[in-house]
Each structure stands twice: as C-alpha cells, then as structure tokens.
C-alpha atoms as a PDB file:
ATOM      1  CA  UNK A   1       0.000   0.000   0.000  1.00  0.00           C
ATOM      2  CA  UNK A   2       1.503   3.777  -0.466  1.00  0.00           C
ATOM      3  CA  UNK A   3       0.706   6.756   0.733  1.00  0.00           C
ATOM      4  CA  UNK A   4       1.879  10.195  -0.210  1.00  0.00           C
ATOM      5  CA  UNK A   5       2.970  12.532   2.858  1.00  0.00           C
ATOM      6  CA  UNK A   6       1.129  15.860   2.664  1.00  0.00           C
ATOM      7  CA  UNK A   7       1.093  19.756   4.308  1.00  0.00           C
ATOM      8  CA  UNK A   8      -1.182  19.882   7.129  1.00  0.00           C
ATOM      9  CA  UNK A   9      -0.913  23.690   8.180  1.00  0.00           C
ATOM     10  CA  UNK A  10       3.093  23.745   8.950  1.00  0.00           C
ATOM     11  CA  UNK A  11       3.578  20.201   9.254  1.00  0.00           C
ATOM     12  CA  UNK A  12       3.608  17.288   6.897  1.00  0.00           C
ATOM     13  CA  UNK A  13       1.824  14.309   7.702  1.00  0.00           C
ATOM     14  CA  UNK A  14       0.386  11.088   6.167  1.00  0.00           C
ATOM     15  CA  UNK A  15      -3.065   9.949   5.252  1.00  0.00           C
ATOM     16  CA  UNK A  16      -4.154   6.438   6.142  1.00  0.00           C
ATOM     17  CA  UNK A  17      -6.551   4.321   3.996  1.00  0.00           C
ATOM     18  CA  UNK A  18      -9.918   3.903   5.698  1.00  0.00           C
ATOM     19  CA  UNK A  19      -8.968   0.042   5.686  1.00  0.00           C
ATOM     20  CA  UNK A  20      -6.469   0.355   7.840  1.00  0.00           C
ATOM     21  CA  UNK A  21      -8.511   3.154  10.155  1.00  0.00           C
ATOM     22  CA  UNK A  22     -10.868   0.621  10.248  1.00  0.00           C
ATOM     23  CA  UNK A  23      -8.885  -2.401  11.525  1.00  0.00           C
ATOM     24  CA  UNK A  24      -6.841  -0.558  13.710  1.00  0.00           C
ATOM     25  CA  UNK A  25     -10.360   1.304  14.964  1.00  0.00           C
ATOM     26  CA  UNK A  26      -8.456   4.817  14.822  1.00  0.00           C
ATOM     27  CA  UNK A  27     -10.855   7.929  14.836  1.00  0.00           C
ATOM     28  CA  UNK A  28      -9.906  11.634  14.298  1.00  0.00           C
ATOM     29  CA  UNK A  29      -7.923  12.287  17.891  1.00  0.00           C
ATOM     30  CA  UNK A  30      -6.270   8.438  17.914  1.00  0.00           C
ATOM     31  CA  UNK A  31      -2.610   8.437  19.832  1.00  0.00           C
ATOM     32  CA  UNK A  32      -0.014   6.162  17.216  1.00  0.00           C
ATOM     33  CA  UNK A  33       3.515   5.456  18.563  1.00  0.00           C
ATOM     34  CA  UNK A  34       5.973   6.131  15.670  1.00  0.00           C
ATOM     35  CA  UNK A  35       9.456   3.713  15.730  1.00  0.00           C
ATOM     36  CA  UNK A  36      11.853   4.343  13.463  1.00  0.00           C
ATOM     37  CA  UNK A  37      13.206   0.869  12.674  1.00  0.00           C
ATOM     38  CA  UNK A  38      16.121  -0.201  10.231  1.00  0.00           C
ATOM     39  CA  UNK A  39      13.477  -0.876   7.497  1.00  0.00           C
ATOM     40  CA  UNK A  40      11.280   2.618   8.040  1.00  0.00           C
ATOM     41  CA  UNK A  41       8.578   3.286  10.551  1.00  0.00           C
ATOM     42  CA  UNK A  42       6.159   1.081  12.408  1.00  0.00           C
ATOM     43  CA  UNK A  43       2.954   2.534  13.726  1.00  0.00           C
ATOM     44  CA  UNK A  44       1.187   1.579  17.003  1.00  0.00           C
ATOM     45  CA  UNK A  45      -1.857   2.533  18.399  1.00  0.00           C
ATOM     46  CA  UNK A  46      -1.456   3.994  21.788  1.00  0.00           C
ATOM     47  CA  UNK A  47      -4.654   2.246  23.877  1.00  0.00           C
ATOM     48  CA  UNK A  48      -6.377   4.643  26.550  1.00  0.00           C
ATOM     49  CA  UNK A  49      -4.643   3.289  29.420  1.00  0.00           C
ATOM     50  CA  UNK A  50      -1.226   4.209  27.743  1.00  0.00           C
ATOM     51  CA  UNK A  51      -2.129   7.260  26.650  1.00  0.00           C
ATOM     52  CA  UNK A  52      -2.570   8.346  30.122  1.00  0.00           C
ATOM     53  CA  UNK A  53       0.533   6.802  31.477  1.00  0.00           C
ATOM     54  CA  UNK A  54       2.824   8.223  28.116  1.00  0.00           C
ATOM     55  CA  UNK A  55       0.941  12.018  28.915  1.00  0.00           C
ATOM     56  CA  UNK A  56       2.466  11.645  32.920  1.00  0.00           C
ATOM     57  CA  UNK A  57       5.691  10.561  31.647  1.00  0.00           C
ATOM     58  CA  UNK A  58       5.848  13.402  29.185  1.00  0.00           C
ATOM     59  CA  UNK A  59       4.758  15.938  31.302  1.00  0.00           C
ATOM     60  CA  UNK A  60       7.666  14.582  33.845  1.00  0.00           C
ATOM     61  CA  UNK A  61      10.476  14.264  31.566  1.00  0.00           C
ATOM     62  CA  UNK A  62       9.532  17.594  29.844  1.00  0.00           C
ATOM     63  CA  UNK A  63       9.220  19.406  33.699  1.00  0.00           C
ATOM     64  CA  UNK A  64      12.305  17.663  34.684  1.00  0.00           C
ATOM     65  CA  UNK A  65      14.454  17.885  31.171  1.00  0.00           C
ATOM     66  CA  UNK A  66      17.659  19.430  32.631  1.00  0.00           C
ATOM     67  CA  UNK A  67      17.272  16.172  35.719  1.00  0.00           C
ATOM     68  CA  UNK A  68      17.149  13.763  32.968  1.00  0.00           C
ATOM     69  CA  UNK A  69      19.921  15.298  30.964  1.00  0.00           C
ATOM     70  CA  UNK A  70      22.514  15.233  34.261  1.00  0.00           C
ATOM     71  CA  UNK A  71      21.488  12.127  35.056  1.00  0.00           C
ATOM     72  CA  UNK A  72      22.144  10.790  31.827  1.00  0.00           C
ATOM     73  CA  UNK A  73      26.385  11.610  32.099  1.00  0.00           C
END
C-alpha cells in the first residue's frame, strides 16, 4: 500500500486508507507510537490506558528535562 505525505498547516503528515482506520479502529484524535526501525517506521496505536501513562511521563520528563539530561552523564 503507499501513501503520499502531505502539508497539514506547517507540518507534513500522512493519510491512512480507511482500511487500515478501520482495523486498527483509529478515529480523528487516535494516539499512534511512531518507531523508526532499520526498514522505516512502524505505527502503534497507543490504547487509553497508555495514553494516560505516556501524557504523565511526558509531562515529567519535559518538567524535569535538565534532571534527565545530568542524570544521563
């Protein structure tokens, strides 16, 4: 299957074919992981209970960034 990556205000983004919103029962608002892998990109959906537990963890790393980056050395 292709797919041709398109403007979307000041971002690019993709368009997925309503099979695959379908199977993967995505709706406008969805959360997808995106992995870069040696071949390209996989896409995950993100299920509710993740999506609340990947929000905490962003809004920790993001409120703690310079924490993270000592901690890191």
């Amino acid at each position: 299957m292709k797919t041709k990556v398109v403007k979307v205000g000041n971002s690019l983004g993709i368009r997925l074919a309503r099979e695959i919103v379908a199977r993967m029962r995505l709706s406008e608002g969805s959360l997808l992981s995106i992995v870069e892998t040696s071949s390209g990109i996989q896409l995950r959906k993100i299920e509710p209970d993740d999506a609340e537990i990947i929000t905490f963890a962003d809004k920790v790393f993001s409120s703690n960034d310079e924490l993270f980056r000592l901690l890191s050395k």
